[in-house]
N, C-alpha and C. Protein backbone atom coordinates (compact mmCIF):
# COMPACT_ATOMS: atom_id res chain seq x y z
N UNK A 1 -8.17 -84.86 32.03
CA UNK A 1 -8.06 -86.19 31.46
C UNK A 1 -6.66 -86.70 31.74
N UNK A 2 -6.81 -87.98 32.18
CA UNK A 2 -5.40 -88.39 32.42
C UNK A 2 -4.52 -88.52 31.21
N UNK A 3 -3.06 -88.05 30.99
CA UNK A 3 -2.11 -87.41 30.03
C UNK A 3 -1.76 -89.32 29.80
N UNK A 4 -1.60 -89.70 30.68
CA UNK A 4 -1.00 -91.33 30.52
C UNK A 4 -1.95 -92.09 29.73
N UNK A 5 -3.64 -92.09 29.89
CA UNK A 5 -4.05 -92.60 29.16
C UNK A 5 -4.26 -92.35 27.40
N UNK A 6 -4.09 -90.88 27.54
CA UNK A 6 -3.64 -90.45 26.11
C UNK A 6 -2.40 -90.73 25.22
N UNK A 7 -1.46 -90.95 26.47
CA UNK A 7 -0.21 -90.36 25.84
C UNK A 7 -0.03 -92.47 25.19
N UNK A 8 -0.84 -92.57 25.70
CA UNK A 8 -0.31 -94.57 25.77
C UNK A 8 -1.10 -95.21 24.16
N UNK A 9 -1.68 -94.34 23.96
CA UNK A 9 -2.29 -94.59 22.29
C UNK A 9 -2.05 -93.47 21.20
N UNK A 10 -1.11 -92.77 21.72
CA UNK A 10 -0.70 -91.88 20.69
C UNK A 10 0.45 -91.92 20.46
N UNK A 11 1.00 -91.48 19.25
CA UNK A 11 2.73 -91.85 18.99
C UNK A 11 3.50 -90.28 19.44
N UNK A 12 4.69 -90.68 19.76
CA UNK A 12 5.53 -90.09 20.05
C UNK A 12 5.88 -88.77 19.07
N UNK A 13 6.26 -87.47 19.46
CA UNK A 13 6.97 -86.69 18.16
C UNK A 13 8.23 -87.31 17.64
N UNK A 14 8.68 -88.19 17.90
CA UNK A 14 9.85 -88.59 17.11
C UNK A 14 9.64 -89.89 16.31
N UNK A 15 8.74 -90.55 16.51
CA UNK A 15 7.49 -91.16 15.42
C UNK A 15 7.18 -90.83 14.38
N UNK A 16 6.43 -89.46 15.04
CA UNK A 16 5.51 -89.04 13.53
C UNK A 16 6.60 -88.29 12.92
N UNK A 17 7.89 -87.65 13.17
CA UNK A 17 8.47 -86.83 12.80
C UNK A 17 9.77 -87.80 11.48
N UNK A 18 10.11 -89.19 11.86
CA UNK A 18 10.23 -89.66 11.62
C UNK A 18 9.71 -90.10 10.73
N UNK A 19 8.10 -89.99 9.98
CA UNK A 19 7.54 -91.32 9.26
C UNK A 19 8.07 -90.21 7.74
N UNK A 20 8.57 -91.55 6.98
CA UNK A 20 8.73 -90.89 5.51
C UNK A 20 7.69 -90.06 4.73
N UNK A 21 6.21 -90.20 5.49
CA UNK A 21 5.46 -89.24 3.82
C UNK A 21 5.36 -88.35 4.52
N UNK A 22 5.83 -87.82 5.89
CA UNK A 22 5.48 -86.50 6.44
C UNK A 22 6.98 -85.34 6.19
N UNK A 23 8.16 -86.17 5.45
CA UNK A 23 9.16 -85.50 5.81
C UNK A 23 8.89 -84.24 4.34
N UNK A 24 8.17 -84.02 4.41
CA UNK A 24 8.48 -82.66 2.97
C UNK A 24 7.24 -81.27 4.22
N UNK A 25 6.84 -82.20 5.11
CA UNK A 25 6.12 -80.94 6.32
C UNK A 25 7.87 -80.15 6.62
N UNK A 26 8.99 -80.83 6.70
CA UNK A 26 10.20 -80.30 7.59
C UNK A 26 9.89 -79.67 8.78
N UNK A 27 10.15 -78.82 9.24
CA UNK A 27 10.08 -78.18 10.56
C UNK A 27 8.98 -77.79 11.09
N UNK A 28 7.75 -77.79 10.18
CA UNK A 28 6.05 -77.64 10.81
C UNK A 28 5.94 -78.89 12.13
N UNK A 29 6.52 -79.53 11.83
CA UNK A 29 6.72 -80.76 12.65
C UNK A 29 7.21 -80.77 14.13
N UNK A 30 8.32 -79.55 13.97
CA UNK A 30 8.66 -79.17 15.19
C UNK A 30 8.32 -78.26 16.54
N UNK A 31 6.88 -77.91 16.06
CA UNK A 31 6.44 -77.48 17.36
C UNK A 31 5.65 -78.07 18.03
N UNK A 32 6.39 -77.12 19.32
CA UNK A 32 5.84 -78.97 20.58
C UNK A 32 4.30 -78.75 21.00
N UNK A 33 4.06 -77.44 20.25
CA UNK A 33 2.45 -77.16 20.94
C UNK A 33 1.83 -78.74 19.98
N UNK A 34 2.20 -78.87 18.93
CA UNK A 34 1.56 -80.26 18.30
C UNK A 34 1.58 -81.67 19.05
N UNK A 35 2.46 -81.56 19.74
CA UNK A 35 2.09 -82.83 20.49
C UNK A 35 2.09 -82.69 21.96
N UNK A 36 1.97 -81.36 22.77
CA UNK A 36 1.75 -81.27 23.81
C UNK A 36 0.30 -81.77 24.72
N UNK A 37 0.31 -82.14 25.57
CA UNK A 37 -0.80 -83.03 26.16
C UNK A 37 -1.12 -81.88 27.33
N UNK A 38 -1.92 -80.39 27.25
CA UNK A 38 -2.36 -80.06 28.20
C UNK A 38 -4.18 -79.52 27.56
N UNK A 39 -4.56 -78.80 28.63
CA UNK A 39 -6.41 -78.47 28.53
C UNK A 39 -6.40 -78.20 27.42
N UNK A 40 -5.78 -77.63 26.68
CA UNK A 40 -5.87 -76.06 25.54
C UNK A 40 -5.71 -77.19 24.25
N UNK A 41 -4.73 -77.71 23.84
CA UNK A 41 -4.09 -78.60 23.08
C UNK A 41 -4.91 -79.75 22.79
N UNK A 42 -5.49 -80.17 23.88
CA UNK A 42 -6.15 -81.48 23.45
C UNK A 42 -7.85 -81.30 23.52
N UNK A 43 -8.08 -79.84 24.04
CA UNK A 43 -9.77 -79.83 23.92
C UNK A 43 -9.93 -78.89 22.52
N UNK A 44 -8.58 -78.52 21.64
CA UNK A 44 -8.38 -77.50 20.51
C UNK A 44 -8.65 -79.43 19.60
N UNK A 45 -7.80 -80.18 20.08
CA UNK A 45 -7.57 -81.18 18.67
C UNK A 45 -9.02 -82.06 18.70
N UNK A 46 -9.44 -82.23 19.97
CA UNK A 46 -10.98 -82.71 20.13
C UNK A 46 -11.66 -81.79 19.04
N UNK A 47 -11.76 -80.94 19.29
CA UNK A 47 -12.76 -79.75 18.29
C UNK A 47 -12.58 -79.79 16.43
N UNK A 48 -11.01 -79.89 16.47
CA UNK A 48 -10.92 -80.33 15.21
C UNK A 48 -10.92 -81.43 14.96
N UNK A 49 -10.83 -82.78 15.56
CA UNK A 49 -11.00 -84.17 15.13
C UNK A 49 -12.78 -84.31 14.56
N UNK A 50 -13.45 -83.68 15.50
CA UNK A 50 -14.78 -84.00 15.15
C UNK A 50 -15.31 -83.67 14.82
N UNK A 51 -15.04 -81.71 14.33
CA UNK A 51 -15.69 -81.48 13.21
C UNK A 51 -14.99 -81.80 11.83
N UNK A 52 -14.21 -82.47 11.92
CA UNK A 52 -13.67 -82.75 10.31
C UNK A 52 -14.20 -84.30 9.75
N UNK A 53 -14.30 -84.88 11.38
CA UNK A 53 -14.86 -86.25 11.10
C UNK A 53 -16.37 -86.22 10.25
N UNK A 54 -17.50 -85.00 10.78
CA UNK A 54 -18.30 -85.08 10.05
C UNK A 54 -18.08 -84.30 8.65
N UNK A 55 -17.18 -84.07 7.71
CA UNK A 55 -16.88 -83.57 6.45
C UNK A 55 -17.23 -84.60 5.42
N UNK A 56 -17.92 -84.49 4.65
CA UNK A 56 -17.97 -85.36 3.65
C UNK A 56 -17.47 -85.74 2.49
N UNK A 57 -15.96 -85.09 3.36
CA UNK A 57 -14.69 -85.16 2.05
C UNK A 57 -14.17 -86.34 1.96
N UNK A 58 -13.04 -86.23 0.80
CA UNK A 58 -12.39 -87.45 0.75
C UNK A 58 -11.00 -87.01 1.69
N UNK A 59 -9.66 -87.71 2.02
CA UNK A 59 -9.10 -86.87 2.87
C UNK A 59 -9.06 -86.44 4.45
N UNK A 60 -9.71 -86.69 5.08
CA UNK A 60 -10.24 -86.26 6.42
C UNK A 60 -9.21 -86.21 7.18
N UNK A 61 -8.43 -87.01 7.10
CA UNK A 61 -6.80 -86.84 8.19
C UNK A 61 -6.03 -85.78 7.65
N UNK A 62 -6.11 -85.56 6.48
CA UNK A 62 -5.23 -84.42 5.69
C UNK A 62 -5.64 -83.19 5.99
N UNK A 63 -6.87 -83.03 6.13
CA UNK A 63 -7.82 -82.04 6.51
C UNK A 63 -7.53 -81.91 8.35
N UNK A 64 -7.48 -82.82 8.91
CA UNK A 64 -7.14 -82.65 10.37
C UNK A 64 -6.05 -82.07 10.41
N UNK A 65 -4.96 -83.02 9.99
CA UNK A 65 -3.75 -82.42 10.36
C UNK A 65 -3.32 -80.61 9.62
N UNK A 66 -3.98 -80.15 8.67
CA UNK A 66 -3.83 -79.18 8.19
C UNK A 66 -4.70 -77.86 9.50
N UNK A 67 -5.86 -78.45 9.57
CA UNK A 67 -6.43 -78.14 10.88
C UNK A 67 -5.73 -78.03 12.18
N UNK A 68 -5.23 -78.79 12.73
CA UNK A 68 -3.97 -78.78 13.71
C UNK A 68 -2.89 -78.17 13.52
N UNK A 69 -1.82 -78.14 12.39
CA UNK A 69 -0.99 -77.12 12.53
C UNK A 69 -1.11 -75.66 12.41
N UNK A 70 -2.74 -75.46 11.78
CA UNK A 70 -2.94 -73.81 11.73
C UNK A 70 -4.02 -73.35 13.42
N UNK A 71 -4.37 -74.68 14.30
CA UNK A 71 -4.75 -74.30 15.50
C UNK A 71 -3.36 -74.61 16.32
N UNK A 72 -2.32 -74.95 15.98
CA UNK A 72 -1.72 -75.24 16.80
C UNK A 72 -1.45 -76.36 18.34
N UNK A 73 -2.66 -77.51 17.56
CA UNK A 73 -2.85 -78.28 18.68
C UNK A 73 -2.42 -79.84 18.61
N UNK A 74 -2.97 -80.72 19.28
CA UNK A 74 -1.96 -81.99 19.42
C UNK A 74 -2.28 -82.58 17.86
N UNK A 75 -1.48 -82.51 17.05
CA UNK A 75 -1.77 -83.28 15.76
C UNK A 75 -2.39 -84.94 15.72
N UNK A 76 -1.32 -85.33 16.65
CA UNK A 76 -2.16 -86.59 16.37
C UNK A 76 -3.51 -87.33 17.25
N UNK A 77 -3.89 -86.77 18.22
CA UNK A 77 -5.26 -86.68 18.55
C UNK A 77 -6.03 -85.99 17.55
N UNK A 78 -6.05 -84.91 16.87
CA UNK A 78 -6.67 -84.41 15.92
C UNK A 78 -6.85 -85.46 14.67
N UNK A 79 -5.89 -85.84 14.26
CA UNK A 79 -5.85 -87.22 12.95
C UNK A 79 -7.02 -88.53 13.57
N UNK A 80 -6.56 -89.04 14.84
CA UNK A 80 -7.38 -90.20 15.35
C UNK A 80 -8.69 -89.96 15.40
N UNK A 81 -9.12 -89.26 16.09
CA UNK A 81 -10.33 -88.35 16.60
C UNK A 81 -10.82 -88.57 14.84
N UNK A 82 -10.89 -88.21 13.93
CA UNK A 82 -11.12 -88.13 12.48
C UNK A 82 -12.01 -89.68 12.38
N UNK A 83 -11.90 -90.65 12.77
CA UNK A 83 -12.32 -92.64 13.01
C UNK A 83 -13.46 -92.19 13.61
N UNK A 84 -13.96 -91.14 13.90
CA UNK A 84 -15.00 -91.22 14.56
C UNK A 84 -16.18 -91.65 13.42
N UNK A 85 -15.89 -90.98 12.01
CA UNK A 85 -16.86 -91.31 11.05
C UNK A 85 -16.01 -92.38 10.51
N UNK A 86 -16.21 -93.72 10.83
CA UNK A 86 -15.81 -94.90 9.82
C UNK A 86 -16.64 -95.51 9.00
N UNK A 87 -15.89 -96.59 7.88
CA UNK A 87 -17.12 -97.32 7.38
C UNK A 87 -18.11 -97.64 8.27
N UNK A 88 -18.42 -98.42 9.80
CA UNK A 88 -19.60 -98.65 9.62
C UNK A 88 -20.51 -97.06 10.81
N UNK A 89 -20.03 -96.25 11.10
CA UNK A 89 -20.35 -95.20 11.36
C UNK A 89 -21.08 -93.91 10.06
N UNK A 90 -20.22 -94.09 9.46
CA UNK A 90 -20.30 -93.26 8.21
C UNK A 90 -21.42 -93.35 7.38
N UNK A 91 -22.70 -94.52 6.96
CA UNK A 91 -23.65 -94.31 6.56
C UNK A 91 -24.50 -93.21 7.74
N UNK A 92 -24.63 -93.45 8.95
CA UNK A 92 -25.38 -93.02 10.12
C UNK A 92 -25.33 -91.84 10.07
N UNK A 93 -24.07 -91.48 9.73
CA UNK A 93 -23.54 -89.65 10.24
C UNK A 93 -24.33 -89.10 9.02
N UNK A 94 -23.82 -88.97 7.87
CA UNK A 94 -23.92 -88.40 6.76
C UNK A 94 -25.56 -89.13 6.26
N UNK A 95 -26.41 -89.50 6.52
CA UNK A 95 -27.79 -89.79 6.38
C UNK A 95 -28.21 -88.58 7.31
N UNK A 96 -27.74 -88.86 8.58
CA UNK A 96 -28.47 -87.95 9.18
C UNK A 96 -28.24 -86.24 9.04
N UNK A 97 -26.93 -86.19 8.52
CA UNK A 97 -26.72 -84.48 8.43
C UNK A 97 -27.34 -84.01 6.95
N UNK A 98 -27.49 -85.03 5.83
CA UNK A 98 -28.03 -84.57 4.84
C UNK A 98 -29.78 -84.34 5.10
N UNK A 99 -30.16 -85.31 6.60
CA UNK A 99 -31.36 -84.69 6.70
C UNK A 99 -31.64 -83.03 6.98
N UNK A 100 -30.78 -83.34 7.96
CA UNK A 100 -30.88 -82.25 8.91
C UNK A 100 -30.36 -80.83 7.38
N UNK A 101 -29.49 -80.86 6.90
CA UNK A 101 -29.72 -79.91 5.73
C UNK A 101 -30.82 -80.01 4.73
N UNK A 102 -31.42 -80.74 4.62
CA UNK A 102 -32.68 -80.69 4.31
C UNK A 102 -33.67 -79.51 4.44
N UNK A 103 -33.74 -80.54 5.44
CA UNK A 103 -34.69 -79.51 6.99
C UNK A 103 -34.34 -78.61 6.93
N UNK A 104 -33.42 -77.67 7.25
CA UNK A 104 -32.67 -76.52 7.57
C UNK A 104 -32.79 -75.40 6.21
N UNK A 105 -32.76 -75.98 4.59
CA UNK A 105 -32.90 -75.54 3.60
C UNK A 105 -34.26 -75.23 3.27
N UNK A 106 -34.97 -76.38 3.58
CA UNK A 106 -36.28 -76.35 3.64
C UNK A 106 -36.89 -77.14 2.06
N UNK A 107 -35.57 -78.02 1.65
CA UNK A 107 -35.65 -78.79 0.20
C UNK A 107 -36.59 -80.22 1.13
N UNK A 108 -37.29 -80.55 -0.24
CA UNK A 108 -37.38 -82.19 0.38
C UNK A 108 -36.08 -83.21 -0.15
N UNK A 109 -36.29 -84.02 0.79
CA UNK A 109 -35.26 -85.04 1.23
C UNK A 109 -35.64 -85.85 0.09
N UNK A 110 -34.58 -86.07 -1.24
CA UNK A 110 -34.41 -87.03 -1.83
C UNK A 110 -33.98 -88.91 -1.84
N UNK A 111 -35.49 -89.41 -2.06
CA UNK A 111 -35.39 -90.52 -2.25
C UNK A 111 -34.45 -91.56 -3.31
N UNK A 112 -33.38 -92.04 -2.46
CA UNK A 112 -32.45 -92.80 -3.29
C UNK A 112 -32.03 -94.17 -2.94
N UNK A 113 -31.68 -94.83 -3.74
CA UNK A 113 -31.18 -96.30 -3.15
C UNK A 113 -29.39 -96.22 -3.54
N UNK A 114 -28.20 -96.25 -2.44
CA UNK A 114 -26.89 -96.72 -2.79
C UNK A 114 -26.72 -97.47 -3.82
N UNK A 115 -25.83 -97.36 -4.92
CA UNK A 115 -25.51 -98.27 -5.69
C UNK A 115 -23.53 -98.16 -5.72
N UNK A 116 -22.84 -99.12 -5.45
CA UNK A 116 -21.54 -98.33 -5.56
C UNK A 116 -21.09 -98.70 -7.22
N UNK A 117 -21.28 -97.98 -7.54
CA UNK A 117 -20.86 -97.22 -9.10
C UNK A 117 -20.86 -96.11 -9.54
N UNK A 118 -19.59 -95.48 -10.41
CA UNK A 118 -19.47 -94.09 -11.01
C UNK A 118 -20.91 -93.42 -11.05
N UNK A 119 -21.32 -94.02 -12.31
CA UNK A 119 -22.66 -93.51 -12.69
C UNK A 119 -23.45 -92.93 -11.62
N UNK A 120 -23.92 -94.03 -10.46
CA UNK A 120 -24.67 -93.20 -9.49
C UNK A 120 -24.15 -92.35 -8.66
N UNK A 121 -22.95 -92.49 -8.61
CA UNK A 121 -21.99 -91.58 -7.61
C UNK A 121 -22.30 -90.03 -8.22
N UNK A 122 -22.16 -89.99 -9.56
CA UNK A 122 -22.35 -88.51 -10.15
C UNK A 122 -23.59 -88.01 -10.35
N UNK A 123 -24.72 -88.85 -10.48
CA UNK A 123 -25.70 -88.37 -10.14
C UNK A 123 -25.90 -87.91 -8.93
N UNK A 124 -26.31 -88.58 -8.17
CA UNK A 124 -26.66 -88.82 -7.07
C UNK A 124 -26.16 -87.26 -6.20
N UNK A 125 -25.01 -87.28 -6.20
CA UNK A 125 -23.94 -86.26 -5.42
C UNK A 125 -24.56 -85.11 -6.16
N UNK A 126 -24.76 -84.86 -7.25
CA UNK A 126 -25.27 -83.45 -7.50
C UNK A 126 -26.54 -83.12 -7.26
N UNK A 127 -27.17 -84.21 -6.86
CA UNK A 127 -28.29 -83.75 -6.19
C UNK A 127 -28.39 -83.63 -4.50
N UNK A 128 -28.00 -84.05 -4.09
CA UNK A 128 -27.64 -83.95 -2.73
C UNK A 128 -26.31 -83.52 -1.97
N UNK A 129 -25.79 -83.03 -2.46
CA UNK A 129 -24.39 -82.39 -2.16
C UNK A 129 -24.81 -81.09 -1.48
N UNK A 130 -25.85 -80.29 -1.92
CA UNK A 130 -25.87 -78.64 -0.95
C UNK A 130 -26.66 -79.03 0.23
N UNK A 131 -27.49 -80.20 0.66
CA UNK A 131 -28.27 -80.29 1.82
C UNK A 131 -26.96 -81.03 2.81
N UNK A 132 -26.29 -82.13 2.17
CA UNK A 132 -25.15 -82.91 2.77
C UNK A 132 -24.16 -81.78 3.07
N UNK A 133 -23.53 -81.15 2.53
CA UNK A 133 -22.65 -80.31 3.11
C UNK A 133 -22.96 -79.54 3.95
N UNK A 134 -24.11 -78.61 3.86
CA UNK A 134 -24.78 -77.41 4.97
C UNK A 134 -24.95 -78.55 6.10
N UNK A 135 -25.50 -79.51 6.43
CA UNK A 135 -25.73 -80.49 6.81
C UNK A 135 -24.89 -80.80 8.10
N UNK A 136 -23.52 -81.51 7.12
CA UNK A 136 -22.58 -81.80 7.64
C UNK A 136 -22.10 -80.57 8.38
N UNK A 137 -22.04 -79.21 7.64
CA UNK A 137 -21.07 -78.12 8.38
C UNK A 137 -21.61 -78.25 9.62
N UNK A 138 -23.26 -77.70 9.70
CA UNK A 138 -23.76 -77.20 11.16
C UNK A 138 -23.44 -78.25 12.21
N UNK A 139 -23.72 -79.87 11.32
CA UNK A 139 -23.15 -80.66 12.74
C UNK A 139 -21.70 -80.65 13.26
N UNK A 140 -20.85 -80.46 12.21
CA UNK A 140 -19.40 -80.78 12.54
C UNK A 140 -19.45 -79.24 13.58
N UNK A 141 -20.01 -78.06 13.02
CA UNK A 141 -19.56 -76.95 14.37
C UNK A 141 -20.21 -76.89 15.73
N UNK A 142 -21.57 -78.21 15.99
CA UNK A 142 -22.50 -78.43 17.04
C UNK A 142 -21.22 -79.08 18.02
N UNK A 143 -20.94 -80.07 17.28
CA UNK A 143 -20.95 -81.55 17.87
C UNK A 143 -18.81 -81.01 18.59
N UNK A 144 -17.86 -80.33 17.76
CA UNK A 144 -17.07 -79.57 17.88
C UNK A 144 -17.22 -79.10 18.97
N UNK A 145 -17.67 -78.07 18.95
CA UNK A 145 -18.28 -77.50 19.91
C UNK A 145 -18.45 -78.14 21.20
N UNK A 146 -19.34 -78.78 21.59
CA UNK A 146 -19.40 -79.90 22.46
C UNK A 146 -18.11 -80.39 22.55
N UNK A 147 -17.15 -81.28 21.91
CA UNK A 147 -16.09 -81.49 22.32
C UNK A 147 -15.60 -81.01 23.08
N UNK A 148 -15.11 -79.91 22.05
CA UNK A 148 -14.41 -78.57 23.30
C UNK A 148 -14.73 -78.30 24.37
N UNK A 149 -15.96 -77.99 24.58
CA UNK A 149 -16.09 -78.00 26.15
C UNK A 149 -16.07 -78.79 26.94
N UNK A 150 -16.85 -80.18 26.51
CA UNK A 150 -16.75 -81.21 27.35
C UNK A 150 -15.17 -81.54 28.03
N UNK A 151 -14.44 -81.45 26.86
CA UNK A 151 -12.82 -81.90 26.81
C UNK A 151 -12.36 -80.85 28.38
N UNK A 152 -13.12 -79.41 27.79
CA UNK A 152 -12.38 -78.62 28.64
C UNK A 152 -12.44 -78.77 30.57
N UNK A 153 -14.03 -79.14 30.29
CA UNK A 153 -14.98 -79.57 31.67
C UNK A 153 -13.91 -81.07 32.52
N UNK A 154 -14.36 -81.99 31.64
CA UNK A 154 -13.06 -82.96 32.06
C UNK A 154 -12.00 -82.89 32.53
N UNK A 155 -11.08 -81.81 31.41
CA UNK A 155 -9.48 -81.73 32.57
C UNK A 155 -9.80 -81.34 33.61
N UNK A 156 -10.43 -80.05 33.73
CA UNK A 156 -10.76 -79.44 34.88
C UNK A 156 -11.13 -80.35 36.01
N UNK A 157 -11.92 -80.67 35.71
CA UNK A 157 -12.51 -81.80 36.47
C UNK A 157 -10.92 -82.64 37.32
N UNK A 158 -10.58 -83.56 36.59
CA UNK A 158 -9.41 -84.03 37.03
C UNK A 158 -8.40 -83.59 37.46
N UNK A 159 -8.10 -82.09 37.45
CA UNK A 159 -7.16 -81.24 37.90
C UNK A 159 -7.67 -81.09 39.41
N UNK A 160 -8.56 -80.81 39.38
CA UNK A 160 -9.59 -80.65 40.69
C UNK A 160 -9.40 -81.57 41.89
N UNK A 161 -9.75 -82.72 41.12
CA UNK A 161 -9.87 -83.92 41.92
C UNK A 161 -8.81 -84.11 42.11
N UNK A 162 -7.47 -84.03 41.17
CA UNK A 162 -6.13 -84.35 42.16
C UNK A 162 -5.48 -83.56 42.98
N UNK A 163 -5.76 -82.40 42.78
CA UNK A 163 -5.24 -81.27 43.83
C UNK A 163 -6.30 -81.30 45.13
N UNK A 164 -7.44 -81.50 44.99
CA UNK A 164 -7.89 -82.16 46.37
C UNK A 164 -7.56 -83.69 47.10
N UNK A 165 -7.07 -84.19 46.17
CA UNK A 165 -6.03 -85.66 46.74
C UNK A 165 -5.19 -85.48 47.81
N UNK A 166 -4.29 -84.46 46.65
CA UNK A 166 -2.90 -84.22 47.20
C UNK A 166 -3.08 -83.39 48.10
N UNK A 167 -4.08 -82.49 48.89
CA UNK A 167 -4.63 -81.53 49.87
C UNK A 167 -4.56 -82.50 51.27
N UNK A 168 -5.79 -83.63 50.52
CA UNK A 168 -5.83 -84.50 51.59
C UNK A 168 -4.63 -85.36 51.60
N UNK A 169 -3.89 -85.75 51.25
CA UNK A 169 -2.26 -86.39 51.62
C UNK A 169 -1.89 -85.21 52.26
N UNK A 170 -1.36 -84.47 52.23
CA UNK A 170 -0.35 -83.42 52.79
C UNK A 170 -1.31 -83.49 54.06
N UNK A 171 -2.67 -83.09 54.16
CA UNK A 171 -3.41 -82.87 55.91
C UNK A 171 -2.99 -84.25 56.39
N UNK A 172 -3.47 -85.76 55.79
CA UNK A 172 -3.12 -86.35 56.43
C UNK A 172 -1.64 -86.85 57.19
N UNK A 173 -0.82 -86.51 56.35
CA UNK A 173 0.47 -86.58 56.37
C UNK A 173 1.23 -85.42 57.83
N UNK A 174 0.20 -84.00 57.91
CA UNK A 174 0.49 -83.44 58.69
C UNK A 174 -0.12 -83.92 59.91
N UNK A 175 -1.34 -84.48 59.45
CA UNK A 175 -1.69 -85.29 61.04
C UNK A 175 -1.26 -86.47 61.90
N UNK A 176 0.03 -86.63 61.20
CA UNK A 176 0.47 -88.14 61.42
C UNK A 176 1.45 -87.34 62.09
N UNK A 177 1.96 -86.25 61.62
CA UNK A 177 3.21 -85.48 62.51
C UNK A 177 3.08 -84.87 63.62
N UNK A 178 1.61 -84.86 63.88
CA UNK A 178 1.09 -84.11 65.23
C UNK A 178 0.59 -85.08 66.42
C-alpha cells in the first residue's frame, strides 16, 4: 500500500504526542513501531481497527489504542480504522452480529422496537447482550482476520509491482547504454 497515501491522512508522532489528553501515556508514546508505516505495522493496526470496530462497547478508540500499544502497531490507523462502525453503519453491524449470535447459540432472536431511553436501554441490553457480544466477538475475529491478510496481500502486492518497475527502468536504462 502506498505509505504516502496513508501517511497524508494520518497525523504525525509529534501531533499525537503533543495533544494534551494523551500526555499522562508519557513515553508509551515514544515508540516508533506506533507510527511506523511498514507490512507488519499497518496489516497488525488493520486487524485491530476492525475487530474493535465491531465491539459493542462504549469507548472503541480507547480500546484501539490500548490494542495498539500492547500489539505494537501504527496507533493511529488502529484509532481511525475504529469509524468503520459509525452512527449510520452501526445499526447494520450490530443487528447483524446479534443475529449471527443468535444463530450460533441457538437462542431465538428477540423481537424489539429501538426506543432511545434509559428504561429500554436496561431492559433491552439484558436480554440481548450474550447473543450481541458472542456475535460481535466471532465477527470482529472473521472480519480482523481478513484485514490482516488482505492488508498483508496488498503491500506485497505493491512491493512487487515496484520492484518490477524499477527492474524494467534499470533494463531499459541499460538498453539505452548499449
Amino acid at each position: 500500500m502506498p505509505k504516502s497515501v496513508i501517511r497524508r491522512w494520518l497525523p504525525t508522532p509529534e501531533q499525537v504526542r503533543s495533544n494534551n489528553g494523551l500526555k499522562f501515556l508519557g513515553t508509551l508514546l515514544h515508540d516508533p513501531n506506533l507510527f511506523h508505516l511498514n507490512r507488519h505495522s499497518v496489516s497488525v493496526a488493520f486487524a485491530v481497527g476492525v475487530f474493535t470496530a465491531f465491539l459493542p462497547l462504549p469507548g472503541q478508540m480507547i480500546i484501539a489504542a490500548l490494542l495498539a500499544l500492547w500489539f505494537r502497531c501504527n496507533l493511529p490507523l488502529s484509532v481511525a480504522l475504529v469509524w468503520i462502525s459509525n452512527p449510520v453503519t452501526m445499526p447494520a453491524i450490530f443487528y447483524s452480529t446479534y443475529k449471527l449470535g443468535a444463530w450460533i447459540l441457538g437462542t431465538p432472536p428477540v423481537q424489539f422496537e429501538i426506543e432511545l431511553s434509559w428504561e429500554w436501554l436496561t431492559q433491552e441490553v439484558g436480554r440481548i447482550w450474550l447473543p450481541l457480544f458472542f456475535g460481535s466477538l466471532i465477527s470482529g475475529i472473521f472480519f480482523a482476520t481478513i484485514a490482516y491478510f488482505v492488508m498483508q496481500a496488498i503491500w506485497r502486492w505493491q512491493v512487487v509491482k515496484r520492484w518490477k518497475s524499477r527492474l524494467e527502468q534499470r533494463k531499459a536504462q541499460l538498453d539505452q547504454l548499449n
